[in-house]
PDB file of N, CA and C in Angstrom:
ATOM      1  N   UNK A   1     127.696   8.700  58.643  1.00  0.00           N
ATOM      2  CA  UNK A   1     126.877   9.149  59.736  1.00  0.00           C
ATOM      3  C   UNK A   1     126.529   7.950  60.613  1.00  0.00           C
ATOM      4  N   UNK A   2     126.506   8.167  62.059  1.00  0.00           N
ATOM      5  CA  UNK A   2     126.310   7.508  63.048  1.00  0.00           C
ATOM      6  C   UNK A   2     124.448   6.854  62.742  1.00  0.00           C
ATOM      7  N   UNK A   3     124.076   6.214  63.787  1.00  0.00           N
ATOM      8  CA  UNK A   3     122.780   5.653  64.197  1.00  0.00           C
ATOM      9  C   UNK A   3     122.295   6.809  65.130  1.00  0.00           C
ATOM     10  N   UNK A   4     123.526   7.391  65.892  1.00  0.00           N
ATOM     11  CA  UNK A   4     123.045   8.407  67.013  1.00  0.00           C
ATOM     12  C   UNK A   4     123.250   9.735  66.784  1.00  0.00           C
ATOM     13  N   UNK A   5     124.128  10.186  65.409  1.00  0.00           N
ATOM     14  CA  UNK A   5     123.776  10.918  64.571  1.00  0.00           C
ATOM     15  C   UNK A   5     122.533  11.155  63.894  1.00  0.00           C
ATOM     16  N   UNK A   6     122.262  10.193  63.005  1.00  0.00           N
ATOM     17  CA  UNK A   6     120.787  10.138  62.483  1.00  0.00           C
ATOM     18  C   UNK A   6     119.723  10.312  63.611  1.00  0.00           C
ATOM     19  N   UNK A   7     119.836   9.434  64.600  1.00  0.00           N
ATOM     20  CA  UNK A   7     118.705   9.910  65.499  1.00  0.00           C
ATOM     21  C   UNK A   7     118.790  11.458  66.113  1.00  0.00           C
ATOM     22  N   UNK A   8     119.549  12.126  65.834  1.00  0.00           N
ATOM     23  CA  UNK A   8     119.736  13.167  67.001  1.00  0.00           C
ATOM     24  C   UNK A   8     119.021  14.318  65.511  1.00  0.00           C
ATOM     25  N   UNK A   9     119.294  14.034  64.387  1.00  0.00           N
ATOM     26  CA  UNK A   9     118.939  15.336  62.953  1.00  0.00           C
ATOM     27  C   UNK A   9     117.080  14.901  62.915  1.00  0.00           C
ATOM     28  N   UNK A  10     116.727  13.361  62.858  1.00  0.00           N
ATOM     29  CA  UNK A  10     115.517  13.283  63.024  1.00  0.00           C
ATOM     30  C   UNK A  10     114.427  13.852  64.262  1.00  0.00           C
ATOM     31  N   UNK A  11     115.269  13.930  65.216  1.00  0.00           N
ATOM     32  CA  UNK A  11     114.814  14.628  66.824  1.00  0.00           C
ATOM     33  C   UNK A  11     114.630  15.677  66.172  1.00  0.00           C
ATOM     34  N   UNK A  12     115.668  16.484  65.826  1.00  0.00           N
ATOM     35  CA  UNK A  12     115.674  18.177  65.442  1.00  0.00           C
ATOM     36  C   UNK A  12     114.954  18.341  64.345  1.00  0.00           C
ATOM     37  N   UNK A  13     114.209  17.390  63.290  1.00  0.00           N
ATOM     38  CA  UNK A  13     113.784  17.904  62.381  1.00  0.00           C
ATOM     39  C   UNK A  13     111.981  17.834  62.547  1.00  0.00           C
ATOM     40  N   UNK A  14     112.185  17.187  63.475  1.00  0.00           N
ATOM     41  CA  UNK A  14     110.606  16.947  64.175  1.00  0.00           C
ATOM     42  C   UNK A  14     110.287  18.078  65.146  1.00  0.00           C
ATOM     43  N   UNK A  15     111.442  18.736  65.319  1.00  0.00           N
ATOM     44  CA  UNK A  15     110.975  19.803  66.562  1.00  0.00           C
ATOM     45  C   UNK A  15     111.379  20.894  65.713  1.00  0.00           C
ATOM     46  N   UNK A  16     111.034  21.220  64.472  1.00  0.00           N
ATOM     47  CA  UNK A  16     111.278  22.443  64.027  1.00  0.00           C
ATOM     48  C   UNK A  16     112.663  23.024  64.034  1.00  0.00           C
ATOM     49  N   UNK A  17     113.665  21.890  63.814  1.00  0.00           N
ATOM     50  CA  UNK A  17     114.862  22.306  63.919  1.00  0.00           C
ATOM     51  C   UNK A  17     115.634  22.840  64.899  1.00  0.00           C
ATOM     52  N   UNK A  18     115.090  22.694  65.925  1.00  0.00           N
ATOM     53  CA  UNK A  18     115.918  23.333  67.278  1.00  0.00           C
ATOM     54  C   UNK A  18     115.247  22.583  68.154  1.00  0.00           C
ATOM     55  N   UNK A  19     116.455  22.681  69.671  1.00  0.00           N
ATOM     56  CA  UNK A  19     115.939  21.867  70.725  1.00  0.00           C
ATOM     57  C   UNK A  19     117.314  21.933  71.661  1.00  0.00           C
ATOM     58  N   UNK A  20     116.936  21.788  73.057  1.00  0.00           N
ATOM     59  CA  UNK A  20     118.147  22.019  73.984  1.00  0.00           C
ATOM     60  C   UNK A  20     118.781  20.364  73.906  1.00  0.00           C
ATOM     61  N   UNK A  21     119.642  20.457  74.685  1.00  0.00           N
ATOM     62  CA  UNK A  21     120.404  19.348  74.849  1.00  0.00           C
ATOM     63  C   UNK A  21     120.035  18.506  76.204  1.00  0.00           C
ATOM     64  N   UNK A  22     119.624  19.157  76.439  1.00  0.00           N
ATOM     65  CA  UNK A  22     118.315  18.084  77.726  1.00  0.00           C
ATOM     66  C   UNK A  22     117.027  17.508  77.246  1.00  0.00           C
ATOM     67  N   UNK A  23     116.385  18.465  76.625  1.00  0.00           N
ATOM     68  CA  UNK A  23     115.233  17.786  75.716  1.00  0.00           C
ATOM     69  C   UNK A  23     116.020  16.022  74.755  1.00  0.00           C
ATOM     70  N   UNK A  24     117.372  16.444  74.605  1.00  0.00           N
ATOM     71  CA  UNK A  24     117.400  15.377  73.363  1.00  0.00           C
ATOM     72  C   UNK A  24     117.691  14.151  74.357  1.00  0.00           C
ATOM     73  N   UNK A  25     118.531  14.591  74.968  1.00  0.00           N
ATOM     74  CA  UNK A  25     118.518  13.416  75.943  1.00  0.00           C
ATOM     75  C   UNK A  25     117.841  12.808  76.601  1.00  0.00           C
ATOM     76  N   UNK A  26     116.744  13.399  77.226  1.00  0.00           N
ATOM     77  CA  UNK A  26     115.815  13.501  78.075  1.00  0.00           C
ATOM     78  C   UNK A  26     114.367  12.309  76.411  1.00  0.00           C
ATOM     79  N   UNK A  27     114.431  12.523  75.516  1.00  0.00           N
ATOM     80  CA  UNK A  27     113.505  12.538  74.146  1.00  0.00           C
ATOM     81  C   UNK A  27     113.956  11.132  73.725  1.00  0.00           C
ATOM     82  N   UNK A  28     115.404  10.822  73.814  1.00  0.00           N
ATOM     83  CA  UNK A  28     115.852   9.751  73.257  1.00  0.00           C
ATOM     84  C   UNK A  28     116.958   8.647  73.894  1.00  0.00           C
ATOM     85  N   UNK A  29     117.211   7.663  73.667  1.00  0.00           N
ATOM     86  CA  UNK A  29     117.742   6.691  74.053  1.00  0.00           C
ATOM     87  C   UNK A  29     119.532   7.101  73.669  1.00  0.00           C
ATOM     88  N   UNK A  30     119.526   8.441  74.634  1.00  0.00           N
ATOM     89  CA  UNK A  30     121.421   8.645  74.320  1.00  0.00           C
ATOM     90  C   UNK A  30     121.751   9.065  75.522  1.00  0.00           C
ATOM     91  N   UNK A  31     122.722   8.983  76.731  1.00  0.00           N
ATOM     92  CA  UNK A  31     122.775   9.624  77.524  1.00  0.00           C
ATOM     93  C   UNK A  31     123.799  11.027  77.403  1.00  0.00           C
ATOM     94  N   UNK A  32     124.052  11.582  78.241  1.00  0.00           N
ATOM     95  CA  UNK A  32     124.716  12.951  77.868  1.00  0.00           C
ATOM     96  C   UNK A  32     126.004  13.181  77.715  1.00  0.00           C
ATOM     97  N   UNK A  33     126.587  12.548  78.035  1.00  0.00           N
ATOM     98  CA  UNK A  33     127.895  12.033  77.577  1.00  0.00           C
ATOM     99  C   UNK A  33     128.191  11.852  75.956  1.00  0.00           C
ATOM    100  N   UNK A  34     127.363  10.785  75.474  1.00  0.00           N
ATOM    101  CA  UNK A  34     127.042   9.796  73.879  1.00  0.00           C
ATOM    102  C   UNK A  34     127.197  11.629  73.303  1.00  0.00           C
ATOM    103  N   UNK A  35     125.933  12.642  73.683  1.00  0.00           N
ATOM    104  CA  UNK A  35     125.861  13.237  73.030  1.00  0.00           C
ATOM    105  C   UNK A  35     126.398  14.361  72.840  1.00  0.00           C
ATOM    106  N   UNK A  36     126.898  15.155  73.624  1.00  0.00           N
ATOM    107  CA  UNK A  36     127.969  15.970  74.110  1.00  0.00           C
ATOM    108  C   UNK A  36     129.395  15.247  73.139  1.00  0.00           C
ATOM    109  N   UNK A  37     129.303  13.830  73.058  1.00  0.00           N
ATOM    110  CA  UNK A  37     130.899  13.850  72.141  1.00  0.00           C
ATOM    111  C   UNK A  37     130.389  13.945  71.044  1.00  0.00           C
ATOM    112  N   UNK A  38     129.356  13.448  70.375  1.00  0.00           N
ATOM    113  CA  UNK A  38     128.867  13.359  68.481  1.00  0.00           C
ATOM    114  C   UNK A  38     128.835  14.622  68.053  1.00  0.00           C
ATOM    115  N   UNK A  39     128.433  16.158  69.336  1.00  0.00           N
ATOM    116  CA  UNK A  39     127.539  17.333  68.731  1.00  0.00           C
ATOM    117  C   UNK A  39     129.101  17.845  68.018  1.00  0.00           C
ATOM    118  N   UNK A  40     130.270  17.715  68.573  1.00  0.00           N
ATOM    119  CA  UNK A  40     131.345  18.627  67.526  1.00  0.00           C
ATOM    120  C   UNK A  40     131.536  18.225  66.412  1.00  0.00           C
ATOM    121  N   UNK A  41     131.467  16.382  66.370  1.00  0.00           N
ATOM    122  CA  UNK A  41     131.445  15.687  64.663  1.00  0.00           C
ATOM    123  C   UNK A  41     130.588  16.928  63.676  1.00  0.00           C
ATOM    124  N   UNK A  42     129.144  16.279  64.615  1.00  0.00           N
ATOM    125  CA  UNK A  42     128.225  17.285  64.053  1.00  0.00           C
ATOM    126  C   UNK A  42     128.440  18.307  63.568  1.00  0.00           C
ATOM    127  N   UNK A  43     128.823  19.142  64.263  1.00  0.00           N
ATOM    128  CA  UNK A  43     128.930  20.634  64.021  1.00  0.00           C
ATOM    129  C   UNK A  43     130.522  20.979  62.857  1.00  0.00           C
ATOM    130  N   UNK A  44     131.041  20.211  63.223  1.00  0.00           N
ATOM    131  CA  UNK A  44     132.413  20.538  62.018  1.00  0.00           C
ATOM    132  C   UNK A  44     131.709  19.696  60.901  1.00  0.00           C
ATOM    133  N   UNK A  45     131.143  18.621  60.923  1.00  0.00           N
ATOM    134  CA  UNK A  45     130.161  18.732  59.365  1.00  0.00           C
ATOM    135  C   UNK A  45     129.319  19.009  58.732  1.00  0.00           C
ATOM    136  N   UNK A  46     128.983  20.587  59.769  1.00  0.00           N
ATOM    137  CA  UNK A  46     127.875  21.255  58.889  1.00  0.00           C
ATOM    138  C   UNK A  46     126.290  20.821  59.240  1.00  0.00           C
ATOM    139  N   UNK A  47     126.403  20.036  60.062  1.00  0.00           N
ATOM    140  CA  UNK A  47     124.886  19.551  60.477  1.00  0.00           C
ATOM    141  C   UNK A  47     123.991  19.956  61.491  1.00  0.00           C
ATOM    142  N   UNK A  48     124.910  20.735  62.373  1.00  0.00           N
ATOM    143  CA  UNK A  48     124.034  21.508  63.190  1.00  0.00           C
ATOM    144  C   UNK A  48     125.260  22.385  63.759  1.00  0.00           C
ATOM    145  N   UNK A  49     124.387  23.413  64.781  1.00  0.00           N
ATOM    146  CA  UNK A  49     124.764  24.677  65.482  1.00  0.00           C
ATOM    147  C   UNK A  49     124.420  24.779  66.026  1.00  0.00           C
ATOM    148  N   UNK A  50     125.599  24.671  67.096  1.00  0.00           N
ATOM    149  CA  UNK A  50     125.260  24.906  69.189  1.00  0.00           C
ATOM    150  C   UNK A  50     125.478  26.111  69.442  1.00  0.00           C
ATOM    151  N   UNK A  51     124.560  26.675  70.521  1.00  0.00           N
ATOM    152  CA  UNK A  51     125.040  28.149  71.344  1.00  0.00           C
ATOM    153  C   UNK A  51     124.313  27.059  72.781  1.00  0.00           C
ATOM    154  N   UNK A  52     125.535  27.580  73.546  1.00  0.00           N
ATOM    155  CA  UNK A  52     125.664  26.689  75.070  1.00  0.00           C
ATOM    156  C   UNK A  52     124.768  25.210  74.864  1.00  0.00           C
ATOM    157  N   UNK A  53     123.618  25.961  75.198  1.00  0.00           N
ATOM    158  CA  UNK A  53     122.445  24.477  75.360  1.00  0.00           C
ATOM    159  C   UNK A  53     121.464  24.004  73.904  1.00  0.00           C
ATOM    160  N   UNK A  54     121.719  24.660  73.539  1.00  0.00           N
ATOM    161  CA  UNK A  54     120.487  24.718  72.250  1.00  0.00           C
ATOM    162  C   UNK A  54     121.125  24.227  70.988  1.00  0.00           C
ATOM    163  N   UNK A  55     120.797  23.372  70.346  1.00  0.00           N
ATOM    164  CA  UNK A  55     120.928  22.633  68.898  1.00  0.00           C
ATOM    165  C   UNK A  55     119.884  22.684  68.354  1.00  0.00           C
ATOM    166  N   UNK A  56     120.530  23.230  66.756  1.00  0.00           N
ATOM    167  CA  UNK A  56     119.364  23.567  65.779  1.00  0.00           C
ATOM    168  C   UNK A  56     120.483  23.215  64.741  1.00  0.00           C
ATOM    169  N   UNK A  57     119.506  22.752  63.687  1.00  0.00           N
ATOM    170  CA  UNK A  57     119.450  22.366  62.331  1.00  0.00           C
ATOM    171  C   UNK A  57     120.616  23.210  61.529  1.00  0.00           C
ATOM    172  N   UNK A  58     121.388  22.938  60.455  1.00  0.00           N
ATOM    173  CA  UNK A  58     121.770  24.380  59.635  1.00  0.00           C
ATOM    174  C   UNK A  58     121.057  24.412  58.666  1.00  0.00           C
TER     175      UNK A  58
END
């Protein structure tokens, strides 16, 4: 796992497990690009689940 991985599951686990993808960017030191490429790692390892804008926890 990334640094900007870890920061992005600690974001979501502080916000009740969900949060748009502007909030995270907008919340943390990643721009939207950084995060838009990590969220599919993410998501093909089980660590979270996108619908359009919204990331939440699994």
């Amino acid at each position: 796992m990334t640094k900007t991985e870890a920061l992005v599951l600690l974001y979501l686990e502080k916000t009740d497990g969900r949060a748009t993808t502007g909030d995270i960017v907008d919340d943390l030191p990643i721009n939207n690009l950084t995060l838009h490429s990590i969220l599919p790692h993410m998501e093909t390892d089980g660590k979270v689940e996108r619908q359009e804008d919204y990331v939440r926890l699994q």
